[in-house]
PDB file of N, CA and C in Angstrom:
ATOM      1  N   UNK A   1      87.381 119.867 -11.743  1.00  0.00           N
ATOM      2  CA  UNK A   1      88.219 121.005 -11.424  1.00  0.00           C
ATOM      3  C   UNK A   1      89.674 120.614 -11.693  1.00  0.00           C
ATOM      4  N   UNK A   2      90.246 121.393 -12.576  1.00  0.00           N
ATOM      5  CA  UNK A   2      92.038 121.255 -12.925  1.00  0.00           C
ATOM      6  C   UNK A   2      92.412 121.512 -11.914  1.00  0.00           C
ATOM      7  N   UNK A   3      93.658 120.678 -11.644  1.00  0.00           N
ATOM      8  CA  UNK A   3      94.914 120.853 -10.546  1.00  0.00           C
ATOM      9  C   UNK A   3      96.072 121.409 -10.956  1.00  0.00           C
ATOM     10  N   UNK A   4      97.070 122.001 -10.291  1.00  0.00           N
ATOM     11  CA  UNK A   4      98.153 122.092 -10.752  1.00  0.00           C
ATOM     12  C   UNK A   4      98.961 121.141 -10.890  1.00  0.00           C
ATOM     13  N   UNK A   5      99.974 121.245 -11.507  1.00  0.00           N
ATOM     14  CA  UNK A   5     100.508 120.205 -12.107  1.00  0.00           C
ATOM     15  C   UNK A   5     101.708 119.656 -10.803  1.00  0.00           C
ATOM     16  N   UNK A   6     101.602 118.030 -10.450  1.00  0.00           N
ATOM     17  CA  UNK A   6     101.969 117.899  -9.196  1.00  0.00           C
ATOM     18  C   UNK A   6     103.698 117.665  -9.200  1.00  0.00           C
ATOM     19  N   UNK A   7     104.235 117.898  -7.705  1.00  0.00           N
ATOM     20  CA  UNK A   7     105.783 118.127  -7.740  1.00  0.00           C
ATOM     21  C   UNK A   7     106.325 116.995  -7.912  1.00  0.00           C
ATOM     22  N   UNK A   8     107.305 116.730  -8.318  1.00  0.00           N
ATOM     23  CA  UNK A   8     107.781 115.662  -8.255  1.00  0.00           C
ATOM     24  C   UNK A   8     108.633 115.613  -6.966  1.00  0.00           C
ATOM     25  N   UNK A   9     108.773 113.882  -6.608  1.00  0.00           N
ATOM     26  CA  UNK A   9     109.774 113.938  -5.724  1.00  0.00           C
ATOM     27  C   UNK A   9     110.685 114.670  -4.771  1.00  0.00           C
ATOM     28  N   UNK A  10     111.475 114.698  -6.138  1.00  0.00           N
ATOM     29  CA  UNK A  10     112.902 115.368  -5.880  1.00  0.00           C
ATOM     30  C   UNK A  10     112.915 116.738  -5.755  1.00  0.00           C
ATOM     31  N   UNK A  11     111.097 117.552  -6.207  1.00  0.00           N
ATOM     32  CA  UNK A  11     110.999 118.406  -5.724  1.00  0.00           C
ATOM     33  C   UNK A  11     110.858 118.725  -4.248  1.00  0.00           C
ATOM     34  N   UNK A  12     109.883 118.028  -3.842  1.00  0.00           N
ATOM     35  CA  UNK A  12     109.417 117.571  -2.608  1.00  0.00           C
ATOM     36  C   UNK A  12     110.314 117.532  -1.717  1.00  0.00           C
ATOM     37  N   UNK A  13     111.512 116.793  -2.325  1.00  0.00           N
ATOM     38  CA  UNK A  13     112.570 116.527  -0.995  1.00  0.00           C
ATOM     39  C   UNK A  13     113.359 118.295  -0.846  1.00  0.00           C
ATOM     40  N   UNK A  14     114.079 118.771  -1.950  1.00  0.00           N
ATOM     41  CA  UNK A  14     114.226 120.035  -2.639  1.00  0.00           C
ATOM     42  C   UNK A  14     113.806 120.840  -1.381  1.00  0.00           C
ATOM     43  N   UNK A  15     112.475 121.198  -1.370  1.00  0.00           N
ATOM     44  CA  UNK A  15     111.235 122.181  -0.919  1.00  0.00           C
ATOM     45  C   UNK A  15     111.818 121.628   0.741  1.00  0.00           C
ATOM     46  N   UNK A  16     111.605 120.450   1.117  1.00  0.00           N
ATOM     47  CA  UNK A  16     111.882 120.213   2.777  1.00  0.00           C
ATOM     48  C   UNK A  16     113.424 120.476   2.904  1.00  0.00           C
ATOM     49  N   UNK A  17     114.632 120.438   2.445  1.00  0.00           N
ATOM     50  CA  UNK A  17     115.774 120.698   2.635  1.00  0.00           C
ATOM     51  C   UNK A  17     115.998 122.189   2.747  1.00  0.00           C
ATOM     52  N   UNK A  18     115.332 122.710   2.357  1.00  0.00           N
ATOM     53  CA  UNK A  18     115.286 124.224   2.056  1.00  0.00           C
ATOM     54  C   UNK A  18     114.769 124.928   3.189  1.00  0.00           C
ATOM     55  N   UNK A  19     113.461 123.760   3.786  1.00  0.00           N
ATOM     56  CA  UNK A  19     112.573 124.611   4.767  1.00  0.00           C
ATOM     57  C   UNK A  19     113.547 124.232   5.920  1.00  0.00           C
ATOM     58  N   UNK A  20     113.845 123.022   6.353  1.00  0.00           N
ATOM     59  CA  UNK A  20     115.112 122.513   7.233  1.00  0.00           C
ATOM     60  C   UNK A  20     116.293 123.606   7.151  1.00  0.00           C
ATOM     61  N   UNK A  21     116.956 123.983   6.438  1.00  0.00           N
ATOM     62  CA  UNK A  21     117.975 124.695   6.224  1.00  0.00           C
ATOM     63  C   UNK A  21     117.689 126.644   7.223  1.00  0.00           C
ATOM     64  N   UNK A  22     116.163 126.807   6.372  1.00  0.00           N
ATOM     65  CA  UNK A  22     116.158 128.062   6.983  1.00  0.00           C
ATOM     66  C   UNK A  22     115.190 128.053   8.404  1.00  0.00           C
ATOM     67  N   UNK A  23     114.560 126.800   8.591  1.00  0.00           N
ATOM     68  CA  UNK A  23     114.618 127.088  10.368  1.00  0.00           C
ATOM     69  C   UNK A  23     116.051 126.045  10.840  1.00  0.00           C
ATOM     70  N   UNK A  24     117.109 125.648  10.839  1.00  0.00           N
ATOM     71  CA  UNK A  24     117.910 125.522  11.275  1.00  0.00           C
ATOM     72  C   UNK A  24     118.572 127.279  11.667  1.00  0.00           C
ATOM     73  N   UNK A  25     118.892 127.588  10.604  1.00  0.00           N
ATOM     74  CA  UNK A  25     119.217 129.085  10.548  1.00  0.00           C
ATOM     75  C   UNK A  25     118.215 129.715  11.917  1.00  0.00           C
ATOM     76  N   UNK A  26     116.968 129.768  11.510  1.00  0.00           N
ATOM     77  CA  UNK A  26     116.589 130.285  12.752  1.00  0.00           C
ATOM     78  C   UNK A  26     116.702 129.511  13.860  1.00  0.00           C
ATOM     79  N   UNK A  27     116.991 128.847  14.201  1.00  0.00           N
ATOM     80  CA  UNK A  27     117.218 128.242  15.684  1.00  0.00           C
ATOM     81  C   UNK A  27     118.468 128.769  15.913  1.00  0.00           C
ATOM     82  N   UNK A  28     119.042 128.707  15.217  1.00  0.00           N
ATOM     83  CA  UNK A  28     121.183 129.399  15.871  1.00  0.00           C
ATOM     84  C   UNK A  28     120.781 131.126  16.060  1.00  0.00           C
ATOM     85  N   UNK A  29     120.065 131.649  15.065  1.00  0.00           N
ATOM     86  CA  UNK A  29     119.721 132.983  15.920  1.00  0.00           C
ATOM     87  C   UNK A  29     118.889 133.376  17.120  1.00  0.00           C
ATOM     88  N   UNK A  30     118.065 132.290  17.049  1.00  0.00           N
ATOM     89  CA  UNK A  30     117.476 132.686  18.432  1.00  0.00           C
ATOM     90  C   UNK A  30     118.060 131.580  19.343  1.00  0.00           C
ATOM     91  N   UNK A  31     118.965 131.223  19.614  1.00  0.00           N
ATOM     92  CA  UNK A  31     119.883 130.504  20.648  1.00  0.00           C
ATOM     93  C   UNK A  31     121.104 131.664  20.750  1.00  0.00           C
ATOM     94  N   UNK A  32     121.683 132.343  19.730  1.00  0.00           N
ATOM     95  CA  UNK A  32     122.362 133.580  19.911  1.00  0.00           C
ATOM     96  C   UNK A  32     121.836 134.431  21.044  1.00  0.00           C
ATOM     97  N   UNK A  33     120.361 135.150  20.480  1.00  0.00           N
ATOM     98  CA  UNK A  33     120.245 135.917  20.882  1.00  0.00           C
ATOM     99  C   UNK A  33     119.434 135.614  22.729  1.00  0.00           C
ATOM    100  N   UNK A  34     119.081 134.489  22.985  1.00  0.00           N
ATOM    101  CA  UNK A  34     119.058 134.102  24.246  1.00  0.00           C
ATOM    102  C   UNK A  34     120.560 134.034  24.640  1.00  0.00           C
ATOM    103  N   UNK A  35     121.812 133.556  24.740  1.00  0.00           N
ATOM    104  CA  UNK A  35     122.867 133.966  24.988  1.00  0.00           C
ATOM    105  C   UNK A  35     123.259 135.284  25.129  1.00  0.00           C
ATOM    106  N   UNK A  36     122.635 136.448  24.412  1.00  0.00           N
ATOM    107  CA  UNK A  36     123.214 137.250  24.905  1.00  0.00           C
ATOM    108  C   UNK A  36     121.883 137.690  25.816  1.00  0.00           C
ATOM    109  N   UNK A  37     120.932 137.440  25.872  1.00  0.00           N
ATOM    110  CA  UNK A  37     120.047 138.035  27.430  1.00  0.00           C
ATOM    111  C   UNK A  37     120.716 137.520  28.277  1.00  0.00           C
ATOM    112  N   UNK A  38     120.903 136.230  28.424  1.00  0.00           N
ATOM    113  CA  UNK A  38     121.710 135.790  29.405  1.00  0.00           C
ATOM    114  C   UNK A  38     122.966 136.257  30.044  1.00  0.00           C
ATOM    115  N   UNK A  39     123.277 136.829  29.021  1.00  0.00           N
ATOM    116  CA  UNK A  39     124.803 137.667  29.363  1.00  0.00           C
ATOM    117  C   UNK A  39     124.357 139.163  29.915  1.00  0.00           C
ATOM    118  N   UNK A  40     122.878 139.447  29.880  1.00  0.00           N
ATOM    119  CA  UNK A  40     122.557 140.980  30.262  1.00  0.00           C
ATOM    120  C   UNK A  40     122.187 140.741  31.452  1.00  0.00           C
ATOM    121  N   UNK A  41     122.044 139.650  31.849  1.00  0.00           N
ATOM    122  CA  UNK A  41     121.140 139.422  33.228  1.00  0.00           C
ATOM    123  C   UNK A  41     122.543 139.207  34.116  1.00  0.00           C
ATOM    124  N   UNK A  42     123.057 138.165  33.708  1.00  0.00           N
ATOM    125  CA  UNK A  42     124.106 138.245  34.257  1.00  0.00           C
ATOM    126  C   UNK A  42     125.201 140.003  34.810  1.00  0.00           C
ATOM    127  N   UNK A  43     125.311 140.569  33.797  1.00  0.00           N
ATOM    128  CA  UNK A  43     126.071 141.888  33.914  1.00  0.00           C
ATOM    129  C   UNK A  43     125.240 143.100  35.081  1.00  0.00           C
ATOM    130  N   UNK A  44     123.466 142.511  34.504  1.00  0.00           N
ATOM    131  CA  UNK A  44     123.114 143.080  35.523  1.00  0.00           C
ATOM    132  C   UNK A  44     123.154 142.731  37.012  1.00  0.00           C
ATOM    133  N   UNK A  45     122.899 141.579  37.253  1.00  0.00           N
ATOM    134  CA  UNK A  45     123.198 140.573  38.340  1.00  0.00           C
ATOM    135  C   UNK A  45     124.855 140.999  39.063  1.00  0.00           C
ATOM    136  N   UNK A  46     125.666 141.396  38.761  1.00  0.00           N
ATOM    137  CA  UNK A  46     127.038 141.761  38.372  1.00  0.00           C
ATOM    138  C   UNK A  46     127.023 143.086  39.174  1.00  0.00           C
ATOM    139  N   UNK A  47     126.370 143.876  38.643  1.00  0.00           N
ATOM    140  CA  UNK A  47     126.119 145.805  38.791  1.00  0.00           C
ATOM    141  C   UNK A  47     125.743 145.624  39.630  1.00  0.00           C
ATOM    142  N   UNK A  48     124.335 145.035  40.299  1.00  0.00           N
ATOM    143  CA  UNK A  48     123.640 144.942  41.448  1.00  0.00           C
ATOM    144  C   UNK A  48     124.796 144.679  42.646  1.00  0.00           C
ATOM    145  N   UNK A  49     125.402 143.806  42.556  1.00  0.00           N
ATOM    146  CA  UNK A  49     126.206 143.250  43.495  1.00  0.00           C
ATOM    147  C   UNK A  49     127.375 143.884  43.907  1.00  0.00           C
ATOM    148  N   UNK A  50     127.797 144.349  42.601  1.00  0.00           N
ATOM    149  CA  UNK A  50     129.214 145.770  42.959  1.00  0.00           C
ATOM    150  C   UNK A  50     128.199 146.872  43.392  1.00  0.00           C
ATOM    151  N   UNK A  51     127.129 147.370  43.096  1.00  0.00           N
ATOM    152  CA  UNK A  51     126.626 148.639  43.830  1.00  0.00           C
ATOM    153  C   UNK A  51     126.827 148.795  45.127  1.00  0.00           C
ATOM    154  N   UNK A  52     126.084 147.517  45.663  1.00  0.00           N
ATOM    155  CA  UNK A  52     125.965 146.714  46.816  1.00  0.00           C
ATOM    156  C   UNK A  52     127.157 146.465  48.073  1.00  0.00           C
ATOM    157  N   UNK A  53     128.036 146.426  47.304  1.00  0.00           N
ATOM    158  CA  UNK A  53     130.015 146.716  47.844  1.00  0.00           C
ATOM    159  C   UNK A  53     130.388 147.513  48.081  1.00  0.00           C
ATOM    160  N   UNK A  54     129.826 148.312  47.150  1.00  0.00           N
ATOM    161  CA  UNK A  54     130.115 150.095  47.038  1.00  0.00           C
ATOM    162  C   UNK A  54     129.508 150.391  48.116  1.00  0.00           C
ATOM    163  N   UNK A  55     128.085 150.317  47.850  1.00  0.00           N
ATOM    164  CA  UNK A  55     127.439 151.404  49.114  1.00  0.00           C
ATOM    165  C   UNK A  55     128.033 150.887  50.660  1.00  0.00           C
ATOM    166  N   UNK A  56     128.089 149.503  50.804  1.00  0.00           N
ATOM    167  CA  UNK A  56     128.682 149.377  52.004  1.00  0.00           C
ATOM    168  C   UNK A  56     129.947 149.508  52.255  1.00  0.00           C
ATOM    169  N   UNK A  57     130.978 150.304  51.381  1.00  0.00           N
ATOM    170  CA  UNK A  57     132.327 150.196  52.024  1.00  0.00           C
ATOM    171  C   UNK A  57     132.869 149.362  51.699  1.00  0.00           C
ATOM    172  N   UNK A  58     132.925 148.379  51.499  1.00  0.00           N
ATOM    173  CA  UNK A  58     133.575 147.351  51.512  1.00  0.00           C
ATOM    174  C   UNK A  58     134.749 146.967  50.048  1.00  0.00           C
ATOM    175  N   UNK A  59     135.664 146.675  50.383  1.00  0.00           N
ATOM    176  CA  UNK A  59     136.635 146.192  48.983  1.00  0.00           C
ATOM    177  C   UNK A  59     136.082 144.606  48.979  1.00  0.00           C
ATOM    178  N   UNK A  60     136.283 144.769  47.342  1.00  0.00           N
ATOM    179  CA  UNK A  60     136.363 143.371  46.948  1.00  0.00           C
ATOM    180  C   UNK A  60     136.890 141.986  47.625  1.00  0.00           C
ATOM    181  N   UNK A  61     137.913 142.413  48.403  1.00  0.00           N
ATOM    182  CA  UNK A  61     138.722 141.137  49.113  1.00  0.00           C
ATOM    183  C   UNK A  61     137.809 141.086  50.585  1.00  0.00           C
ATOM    184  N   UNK A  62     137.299 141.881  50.882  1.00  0.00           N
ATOM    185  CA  UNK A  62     136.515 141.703  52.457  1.00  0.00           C
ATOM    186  C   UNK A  62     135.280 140.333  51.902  1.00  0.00           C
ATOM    187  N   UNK A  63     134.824 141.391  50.925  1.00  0.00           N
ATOM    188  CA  UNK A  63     133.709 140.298  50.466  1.00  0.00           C
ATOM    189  C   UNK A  63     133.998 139.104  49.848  1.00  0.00           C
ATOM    190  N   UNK A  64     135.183 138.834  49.237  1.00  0.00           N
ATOM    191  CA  UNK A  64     135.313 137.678  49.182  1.00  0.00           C
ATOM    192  C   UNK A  64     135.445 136.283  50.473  1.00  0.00           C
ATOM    193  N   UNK A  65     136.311 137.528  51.352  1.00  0.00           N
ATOM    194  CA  UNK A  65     136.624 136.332  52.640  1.00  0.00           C
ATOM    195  C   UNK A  65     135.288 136.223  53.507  1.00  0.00           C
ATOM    196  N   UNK A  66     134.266 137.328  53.511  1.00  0.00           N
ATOM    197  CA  UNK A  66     132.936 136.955  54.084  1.00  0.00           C
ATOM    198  C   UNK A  66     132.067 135.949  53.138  1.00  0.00           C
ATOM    199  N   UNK A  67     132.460 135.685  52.131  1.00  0.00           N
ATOM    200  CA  UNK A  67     131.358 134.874  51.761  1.00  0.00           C
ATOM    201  C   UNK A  67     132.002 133.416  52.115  1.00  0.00           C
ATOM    202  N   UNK A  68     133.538 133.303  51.715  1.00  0.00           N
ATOM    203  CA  UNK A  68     134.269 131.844  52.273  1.00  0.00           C
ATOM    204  C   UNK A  68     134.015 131.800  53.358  1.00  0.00           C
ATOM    205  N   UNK A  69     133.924 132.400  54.410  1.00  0.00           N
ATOM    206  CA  UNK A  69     133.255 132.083  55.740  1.00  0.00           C
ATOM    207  C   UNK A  69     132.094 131.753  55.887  1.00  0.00           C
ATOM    208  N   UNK A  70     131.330 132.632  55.179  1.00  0.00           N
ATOM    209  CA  UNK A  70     129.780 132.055  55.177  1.00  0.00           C
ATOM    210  C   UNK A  70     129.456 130.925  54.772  1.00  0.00           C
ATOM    211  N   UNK A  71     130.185 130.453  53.550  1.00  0.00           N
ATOM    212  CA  UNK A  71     130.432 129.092  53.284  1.00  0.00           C
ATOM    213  C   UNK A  71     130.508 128.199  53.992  1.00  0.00           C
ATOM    214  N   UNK A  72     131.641 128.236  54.290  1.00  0.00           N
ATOM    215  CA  UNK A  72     132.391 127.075  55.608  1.00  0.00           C
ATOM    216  C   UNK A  72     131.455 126.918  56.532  1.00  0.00           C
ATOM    217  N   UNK A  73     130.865 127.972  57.394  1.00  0.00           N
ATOM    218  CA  UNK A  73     129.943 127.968  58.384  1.00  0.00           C
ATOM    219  C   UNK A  73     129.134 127.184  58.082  1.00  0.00           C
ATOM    220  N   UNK A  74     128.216 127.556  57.069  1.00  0.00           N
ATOM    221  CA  UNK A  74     127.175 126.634  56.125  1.00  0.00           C
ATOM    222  C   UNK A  74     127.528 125.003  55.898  1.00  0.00           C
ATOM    223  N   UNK A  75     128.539 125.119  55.510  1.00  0.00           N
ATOM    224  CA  UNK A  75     128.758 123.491  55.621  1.00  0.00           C
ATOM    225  C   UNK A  75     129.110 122.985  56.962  1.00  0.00           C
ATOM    226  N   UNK A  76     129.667 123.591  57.291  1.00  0.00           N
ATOM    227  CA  UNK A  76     129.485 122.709  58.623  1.00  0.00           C
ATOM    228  C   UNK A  76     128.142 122.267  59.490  1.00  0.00           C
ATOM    229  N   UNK A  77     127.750 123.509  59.379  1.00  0.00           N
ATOM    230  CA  UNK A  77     126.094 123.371  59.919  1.00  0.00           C
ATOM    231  C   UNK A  77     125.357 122.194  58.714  1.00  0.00           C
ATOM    232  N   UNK A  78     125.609 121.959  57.942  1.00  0.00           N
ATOM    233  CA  UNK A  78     124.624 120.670  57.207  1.00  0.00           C
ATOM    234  C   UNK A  78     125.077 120.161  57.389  1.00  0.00           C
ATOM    235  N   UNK A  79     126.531 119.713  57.872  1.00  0.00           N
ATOM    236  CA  UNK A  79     127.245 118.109  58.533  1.00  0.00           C
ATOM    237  C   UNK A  79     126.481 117.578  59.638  1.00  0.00           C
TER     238      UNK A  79
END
């Protein structure tokens, strides 16, 4: 049975630089596009938490100084 006629080398290397090249390429797009889920979860994570402000009344600066308290409290209690 005839074969095709075999690659040389420098094809060989050629053919793997090429295949390297375009899944490199794909790895930076799908590391993109996980960056931006990450950025949706986050925004949603974000919305949830201002809703959350909202419905209770509260301004931004209350909730900030309740959570530094909650903090502090917290550490002290694990001392």
């Amino acid at each position: 049975m005839a074969r095709g006629q075999r690659k040389t080398i420098e094809e060989k290397i050629s053919a793997k630089e090429e295949l390297i090249s375009a899944l490199m390429t794909r790895v930076e797009s799908e590391k993109r596009e996980l960056a931006e889920l990450y950025d949706e979860k986050r925004r949603k994570e974000l919305e949830a938490v201002s809703d959350l402000i909202e419905d209770a009344g509260l301004a931004p600066e209350e909730v900030v100084e309740m959570l530094q308290q909650y903090i502090e409290n917290r550490a002290e209690n694990a001392s």
